[in-house]
PDB file of N, CA and C in Angstrom:
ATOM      1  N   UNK A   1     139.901  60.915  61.891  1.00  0.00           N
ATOM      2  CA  UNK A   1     139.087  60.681  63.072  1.00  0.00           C
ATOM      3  C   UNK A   1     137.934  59.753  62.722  1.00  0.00           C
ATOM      4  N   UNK A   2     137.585  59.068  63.757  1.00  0.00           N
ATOM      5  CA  UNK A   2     136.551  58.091  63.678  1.00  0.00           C
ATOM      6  C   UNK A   2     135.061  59.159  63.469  1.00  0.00           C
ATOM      7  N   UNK A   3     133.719  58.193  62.912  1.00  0.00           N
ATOM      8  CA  UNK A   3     132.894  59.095  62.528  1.00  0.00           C
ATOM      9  C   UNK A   3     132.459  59.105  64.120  1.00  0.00           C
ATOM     10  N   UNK A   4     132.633  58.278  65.143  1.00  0.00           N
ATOM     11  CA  UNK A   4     132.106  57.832  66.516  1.00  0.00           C
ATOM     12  C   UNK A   4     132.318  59.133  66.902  1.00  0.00           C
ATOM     13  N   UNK A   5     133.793  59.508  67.160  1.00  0.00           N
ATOM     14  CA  UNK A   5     134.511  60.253  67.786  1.00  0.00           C
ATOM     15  C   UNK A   5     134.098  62.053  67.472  1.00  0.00           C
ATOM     16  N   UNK A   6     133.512  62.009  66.226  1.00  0.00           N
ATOM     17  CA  UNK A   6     133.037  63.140  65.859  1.00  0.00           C
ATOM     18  C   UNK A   6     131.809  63.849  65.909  1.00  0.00           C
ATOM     19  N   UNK A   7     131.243  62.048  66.180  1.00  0.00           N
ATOM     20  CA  UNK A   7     129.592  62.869  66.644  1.00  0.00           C
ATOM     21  C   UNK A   7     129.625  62.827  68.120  1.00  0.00           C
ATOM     22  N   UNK A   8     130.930  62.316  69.018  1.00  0.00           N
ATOM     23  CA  UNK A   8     130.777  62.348  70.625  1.00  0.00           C
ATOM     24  C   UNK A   8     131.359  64.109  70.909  1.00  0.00           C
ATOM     25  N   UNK A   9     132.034  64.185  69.658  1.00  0.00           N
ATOM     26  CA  UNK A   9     132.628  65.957  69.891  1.00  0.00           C
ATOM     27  C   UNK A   9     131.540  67.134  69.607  1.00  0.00           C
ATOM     28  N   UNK A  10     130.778  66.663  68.443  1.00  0.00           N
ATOM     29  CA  UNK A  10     129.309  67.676  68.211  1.00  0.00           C
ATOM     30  C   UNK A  10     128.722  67.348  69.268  1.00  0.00           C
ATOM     31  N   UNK A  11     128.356  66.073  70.482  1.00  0.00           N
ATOM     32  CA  UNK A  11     127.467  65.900  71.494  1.00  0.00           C
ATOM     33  C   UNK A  11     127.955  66.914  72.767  1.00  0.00           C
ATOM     34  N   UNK A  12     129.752  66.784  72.660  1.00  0.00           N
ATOM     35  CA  UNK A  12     129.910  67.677  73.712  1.00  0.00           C
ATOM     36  C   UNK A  12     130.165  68.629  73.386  1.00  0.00           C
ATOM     37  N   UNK A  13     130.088  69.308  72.486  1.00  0.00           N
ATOM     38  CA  UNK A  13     130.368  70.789  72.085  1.00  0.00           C
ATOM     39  C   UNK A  13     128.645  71.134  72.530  1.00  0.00           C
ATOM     40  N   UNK A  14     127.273  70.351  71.953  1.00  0.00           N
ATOM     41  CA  UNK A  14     126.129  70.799  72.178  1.00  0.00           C
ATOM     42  C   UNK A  14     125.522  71.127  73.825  1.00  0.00           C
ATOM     43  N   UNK A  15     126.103  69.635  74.235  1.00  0.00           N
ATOM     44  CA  UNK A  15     126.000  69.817  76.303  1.00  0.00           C
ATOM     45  C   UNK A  15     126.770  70.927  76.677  1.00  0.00           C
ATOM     46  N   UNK A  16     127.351  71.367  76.036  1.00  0.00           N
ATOM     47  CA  UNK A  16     128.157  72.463  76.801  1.00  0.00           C
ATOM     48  C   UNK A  16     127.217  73.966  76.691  1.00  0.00           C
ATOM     49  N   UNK A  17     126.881  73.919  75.096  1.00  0.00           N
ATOM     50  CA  UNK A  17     126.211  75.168  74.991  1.00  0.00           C
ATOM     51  C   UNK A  17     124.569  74.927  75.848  1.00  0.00           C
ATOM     52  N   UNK A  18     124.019  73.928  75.840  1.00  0.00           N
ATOM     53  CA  UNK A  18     123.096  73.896  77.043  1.00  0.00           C
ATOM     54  C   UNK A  18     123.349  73.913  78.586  1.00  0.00           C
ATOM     55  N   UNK A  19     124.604  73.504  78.845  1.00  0.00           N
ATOM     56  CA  UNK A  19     124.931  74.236  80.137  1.00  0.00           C
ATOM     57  C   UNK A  19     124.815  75.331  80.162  1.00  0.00           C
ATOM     58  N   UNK A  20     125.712  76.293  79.075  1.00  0.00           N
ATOM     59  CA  UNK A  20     125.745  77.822  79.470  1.00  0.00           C
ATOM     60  C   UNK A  20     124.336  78.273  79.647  1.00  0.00           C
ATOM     61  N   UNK A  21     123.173  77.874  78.406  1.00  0.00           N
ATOM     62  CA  UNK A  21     121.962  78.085  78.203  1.00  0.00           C
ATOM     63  C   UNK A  21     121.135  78.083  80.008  1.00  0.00           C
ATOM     64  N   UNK A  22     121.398  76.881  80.264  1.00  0.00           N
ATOM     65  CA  UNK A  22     120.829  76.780  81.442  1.00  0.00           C
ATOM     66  C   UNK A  22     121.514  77.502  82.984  1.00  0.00           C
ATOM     67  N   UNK A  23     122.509  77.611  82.853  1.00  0.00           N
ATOM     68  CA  UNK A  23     122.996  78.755  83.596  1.00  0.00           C
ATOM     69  C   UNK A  23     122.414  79.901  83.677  1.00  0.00           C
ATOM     70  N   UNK A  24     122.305  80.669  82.614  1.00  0.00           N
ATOM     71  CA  UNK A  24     121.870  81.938  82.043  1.00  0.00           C
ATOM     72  C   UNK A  24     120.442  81.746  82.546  1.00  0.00           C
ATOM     73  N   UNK A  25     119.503  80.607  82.407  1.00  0.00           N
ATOM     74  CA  UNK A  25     118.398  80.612  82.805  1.00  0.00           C
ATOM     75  C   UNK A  25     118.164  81.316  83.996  1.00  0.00           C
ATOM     76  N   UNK A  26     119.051  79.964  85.164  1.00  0.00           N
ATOM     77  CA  UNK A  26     118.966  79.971  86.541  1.00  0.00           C
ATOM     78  C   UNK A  26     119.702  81.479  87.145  1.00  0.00           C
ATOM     79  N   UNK A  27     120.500  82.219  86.488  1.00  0.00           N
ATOM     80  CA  UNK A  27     121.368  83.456  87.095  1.00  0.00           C
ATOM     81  C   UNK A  27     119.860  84.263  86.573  1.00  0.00           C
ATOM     82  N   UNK A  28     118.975  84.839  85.334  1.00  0.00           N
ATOM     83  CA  UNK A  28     118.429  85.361  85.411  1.00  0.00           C
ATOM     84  C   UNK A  28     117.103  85.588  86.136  1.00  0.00           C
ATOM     85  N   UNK A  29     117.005  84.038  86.475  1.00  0.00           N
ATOM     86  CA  UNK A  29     115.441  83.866  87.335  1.00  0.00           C
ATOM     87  C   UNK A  29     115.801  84.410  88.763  1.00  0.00           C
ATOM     88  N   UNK A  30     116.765  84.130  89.094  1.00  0.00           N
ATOM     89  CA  UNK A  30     117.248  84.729  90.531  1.00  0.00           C
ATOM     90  C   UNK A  30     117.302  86.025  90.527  1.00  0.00           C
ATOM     91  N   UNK A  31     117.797  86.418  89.629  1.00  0.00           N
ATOM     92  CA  UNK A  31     118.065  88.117  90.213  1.00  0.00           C
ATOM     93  C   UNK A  31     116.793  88.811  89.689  1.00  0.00           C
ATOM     94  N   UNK A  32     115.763  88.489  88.381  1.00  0.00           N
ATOM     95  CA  UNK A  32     114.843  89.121  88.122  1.00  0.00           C
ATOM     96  C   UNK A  32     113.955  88.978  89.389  1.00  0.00           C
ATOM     97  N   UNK A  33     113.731  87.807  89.900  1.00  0.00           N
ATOM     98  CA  UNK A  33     112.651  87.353  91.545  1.00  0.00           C
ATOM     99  C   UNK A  33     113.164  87.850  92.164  1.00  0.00           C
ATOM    100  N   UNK A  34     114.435  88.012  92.654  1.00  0.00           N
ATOM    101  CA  UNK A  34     114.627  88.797  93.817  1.00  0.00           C
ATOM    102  C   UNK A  34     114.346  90.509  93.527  1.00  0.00           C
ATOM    103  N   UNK A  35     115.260  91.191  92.300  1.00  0.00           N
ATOM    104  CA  UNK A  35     114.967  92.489  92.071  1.00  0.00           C
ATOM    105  C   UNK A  35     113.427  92.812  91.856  1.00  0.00           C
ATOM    106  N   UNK A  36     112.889  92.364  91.124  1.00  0.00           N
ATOM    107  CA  UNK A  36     111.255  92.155  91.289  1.00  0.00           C
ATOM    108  C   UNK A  36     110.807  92.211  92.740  1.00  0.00           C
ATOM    109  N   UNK A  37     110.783  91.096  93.167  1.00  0.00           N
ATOM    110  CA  UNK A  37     110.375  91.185  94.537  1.00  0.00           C
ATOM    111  C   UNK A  37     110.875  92.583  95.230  1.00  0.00           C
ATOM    112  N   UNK A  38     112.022  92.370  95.562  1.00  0.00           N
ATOM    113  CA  UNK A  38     112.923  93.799  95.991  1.00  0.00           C
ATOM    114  C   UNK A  38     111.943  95.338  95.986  1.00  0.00           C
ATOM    115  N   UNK A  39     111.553  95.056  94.817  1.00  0.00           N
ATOM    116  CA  UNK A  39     111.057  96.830  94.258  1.00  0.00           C
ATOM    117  C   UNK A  39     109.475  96.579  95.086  1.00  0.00           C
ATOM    118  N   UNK A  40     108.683  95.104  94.816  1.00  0.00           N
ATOM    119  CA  UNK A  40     107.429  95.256  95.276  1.00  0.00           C
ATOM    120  C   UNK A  40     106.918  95.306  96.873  1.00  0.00           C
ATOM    121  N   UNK A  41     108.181  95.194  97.984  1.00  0.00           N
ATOM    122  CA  UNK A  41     108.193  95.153  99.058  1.00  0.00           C
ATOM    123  C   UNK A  41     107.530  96.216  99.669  1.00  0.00           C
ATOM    124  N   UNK A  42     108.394  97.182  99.088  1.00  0.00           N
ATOM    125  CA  UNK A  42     108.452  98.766  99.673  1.00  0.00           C
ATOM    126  C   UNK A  42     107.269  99.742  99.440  1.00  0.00           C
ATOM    127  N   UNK A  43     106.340  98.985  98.879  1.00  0.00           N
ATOM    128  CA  UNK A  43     105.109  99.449  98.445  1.00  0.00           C
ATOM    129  C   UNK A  43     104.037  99.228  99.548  1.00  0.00           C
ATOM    130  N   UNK A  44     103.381 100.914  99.902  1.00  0.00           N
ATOM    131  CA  UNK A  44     102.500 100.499 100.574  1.00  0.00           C
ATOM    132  C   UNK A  44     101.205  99.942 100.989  1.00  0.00           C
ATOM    133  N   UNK A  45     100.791 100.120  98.855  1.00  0.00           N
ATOM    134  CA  UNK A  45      99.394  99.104  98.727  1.00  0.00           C
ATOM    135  C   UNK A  45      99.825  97.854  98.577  1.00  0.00           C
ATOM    136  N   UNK A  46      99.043  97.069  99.527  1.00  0.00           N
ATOM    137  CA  UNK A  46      99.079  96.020  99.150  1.00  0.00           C
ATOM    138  C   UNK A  46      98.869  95.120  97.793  1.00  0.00           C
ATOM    139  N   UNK A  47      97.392  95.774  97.199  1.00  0.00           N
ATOM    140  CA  UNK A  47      97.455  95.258  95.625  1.00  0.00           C
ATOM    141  C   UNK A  47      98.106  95.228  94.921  1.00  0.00           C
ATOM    142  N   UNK A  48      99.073  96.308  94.588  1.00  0.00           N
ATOM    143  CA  UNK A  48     100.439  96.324  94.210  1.00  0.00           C
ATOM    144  C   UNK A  48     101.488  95.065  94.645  1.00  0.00           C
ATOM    145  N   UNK A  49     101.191  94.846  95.759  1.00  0.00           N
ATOM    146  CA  UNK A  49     102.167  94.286  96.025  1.00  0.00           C
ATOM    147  C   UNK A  49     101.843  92.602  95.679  1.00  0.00           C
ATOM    148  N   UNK A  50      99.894  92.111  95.397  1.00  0.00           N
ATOM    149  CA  UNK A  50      99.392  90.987  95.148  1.00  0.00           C
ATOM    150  C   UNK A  50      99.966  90.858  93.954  1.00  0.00           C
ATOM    151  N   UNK A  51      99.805  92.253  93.409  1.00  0.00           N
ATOM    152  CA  UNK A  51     100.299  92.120  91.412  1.00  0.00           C
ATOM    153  C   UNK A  51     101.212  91.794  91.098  1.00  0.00           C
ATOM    154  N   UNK A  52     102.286  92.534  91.901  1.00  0.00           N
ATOM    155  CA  UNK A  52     104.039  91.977  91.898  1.00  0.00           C
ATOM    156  C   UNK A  52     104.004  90.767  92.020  1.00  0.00           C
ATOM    157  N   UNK A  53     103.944  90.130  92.976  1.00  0.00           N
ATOM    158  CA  UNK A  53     104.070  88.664  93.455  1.00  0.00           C
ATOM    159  C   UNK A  53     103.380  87.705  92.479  1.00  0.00           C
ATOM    160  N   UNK A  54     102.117  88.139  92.045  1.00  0.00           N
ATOM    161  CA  UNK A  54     101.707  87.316  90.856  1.00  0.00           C
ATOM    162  C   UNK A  54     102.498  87.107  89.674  1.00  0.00           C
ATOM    163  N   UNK A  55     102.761  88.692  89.450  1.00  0.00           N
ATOM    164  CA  UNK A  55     103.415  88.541  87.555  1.00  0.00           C
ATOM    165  C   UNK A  55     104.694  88.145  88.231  1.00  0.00           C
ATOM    166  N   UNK A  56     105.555  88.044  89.108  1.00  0.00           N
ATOM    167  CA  UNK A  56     106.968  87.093  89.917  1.00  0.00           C
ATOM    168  C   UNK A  56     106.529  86.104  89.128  1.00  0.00           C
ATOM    169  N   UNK A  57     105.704  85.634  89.963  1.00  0.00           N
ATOM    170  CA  UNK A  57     105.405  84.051  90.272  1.00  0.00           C
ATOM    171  C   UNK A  57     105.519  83.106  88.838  1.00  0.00           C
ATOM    172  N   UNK A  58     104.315  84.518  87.731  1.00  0.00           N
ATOM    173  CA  UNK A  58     104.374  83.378  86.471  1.00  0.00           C
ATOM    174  C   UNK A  58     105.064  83.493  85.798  1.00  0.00           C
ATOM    175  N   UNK A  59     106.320  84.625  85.995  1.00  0.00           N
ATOM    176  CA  UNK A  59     107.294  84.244  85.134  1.00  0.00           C
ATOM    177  C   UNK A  59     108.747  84.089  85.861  1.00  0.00           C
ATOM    178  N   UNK A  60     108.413  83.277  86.705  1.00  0.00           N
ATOM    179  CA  UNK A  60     109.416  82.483  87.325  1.00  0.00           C
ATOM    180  C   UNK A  60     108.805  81.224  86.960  1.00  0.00           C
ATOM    181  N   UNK A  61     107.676  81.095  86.995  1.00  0.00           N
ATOM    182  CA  UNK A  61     106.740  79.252  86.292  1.00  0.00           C
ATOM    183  C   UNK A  61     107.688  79.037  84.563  1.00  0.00           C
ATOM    184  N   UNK A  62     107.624  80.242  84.193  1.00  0.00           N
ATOM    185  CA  UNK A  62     108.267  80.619  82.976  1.00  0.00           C
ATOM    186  C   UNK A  62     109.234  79.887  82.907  1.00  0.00           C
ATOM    187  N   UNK A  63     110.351  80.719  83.790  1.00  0.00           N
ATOM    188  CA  UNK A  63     111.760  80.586  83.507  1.00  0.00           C
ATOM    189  C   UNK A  63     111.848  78.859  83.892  1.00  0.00           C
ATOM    190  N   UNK A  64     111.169  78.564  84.932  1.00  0.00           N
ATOM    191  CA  UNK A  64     111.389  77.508  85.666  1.00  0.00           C
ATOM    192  C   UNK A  64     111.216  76.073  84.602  1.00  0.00           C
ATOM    193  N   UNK A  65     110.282  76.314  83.571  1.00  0.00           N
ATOM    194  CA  UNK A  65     109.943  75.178  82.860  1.00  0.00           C
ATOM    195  C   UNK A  65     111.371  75.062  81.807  1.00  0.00           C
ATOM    196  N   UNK A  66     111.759  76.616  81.080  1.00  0.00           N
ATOM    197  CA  UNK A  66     112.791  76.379  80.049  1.00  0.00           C
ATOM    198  C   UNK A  66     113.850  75.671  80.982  1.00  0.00           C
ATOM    199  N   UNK A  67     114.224  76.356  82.287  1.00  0.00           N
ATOM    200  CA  UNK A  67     115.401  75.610  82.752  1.00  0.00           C
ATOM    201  C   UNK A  67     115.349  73.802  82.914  1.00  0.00           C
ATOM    202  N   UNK A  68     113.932  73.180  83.217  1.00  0.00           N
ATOM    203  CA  UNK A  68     113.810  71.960  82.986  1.00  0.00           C
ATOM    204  C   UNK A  68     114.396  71.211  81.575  1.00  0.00           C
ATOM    205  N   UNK A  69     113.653  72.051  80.137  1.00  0.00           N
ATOM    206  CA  UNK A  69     113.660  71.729  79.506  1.00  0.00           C
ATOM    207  C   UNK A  69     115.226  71.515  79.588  1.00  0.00           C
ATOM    208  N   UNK A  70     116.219  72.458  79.230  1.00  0.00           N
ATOM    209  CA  UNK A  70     117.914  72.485  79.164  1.00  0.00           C
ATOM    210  C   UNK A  70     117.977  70.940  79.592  1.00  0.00           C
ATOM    211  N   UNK A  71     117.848  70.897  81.296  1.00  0.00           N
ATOM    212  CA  UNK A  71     118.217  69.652  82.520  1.00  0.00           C
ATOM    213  C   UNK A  71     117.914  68.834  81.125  1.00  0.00           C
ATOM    214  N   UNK A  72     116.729  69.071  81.325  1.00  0.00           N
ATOM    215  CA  UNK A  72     116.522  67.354  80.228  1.00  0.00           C
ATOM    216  C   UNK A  72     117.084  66.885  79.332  1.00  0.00           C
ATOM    217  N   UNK A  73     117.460  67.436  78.137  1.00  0.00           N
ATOM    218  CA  UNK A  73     118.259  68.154  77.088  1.00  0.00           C
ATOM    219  C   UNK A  73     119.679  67.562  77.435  1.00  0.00           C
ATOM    220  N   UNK A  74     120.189  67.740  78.489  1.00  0.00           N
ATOM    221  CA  UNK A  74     121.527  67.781  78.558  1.00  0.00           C
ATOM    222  C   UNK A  74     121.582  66.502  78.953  1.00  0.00           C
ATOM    223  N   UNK A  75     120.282  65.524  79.694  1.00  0.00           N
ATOM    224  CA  UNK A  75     120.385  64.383  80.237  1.00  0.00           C
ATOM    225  C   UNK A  75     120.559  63.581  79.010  1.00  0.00           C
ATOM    226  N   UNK A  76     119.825  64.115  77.933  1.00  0.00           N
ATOM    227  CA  UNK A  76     119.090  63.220  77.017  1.00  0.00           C
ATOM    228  C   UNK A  76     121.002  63.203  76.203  1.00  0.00           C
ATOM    229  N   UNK A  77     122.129  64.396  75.809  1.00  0.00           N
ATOM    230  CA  UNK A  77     123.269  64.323  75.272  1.00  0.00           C
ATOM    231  C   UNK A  77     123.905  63.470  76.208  1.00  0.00           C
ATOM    232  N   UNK A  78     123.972  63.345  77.371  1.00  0.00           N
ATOM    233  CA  UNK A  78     124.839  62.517  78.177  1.00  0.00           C
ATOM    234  C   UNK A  78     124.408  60.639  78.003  1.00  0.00           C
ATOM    235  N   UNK A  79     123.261  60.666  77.869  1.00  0.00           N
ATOM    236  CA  UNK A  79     122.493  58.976  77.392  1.00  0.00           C
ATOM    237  C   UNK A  79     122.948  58.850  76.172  1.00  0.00           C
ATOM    238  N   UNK A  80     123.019  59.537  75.197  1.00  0.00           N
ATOM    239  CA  UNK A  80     123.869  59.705  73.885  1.00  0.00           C
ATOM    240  C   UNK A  80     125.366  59.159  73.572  1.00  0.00           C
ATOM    241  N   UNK A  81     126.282  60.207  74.202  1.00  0.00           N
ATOM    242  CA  UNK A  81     127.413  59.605  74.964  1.00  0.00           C
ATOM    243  C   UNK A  81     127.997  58.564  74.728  1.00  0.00           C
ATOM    244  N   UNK A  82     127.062  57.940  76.151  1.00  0.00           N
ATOM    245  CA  UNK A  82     127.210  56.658  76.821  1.00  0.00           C
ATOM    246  C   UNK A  82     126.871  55.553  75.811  1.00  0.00           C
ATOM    247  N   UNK A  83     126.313  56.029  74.903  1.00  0.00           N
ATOM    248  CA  UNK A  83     125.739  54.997  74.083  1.00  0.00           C
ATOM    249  C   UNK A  83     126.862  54.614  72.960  1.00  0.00           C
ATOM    250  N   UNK A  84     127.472  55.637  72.187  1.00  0.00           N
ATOM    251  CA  UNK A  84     128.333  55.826  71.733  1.00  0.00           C
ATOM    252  C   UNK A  84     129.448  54.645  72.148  1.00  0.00           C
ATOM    253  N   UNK A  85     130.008  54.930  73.089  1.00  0.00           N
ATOM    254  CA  UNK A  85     131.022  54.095  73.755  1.00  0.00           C
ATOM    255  C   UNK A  85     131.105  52.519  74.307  1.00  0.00           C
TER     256      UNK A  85
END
């Protein structure tokens, strides 16, 4: 095999495991915000319910930045690629 051909197979073997990575991101930010949210609804203090929505919020800011990072990541193996070829 060409050495080309072998670093385009380590590039897509790596985009792939940052897909899953970033999947896993986006499936956990959803169901933790919603189940989160979910539980802080039903509450009848409101402060409780400011607190919920806060600690949501910043670690959905959380999740939200790693899942960028992946996007980027995976943009940056696909410019790789292309370059390759």
């Amino acid at each position: 095999m060409e050495k080309a051909q072998l670093k385009k197979n380590r590039l897509d073997l790596e985009y792939h495991g940052e897909v899953q990575k970033a999947n896993a991101f986006l499936i956990l930010l959803t169901t933790g915000v919603l189940g989160f949210l979910g539980t802080f609804i039903w509450l009848n203090n409101t402060l409780f319910f400011l607190y919920g929505t806060g600690a949501t919020m910043v670690l959905f800011s959380i999740g939200f930045v790693f899942y960028k990072k992946r996007l980027k990541r995976m943009k940056e193996i696909l410019d790789e690629i292309e370059q390759l070829e």
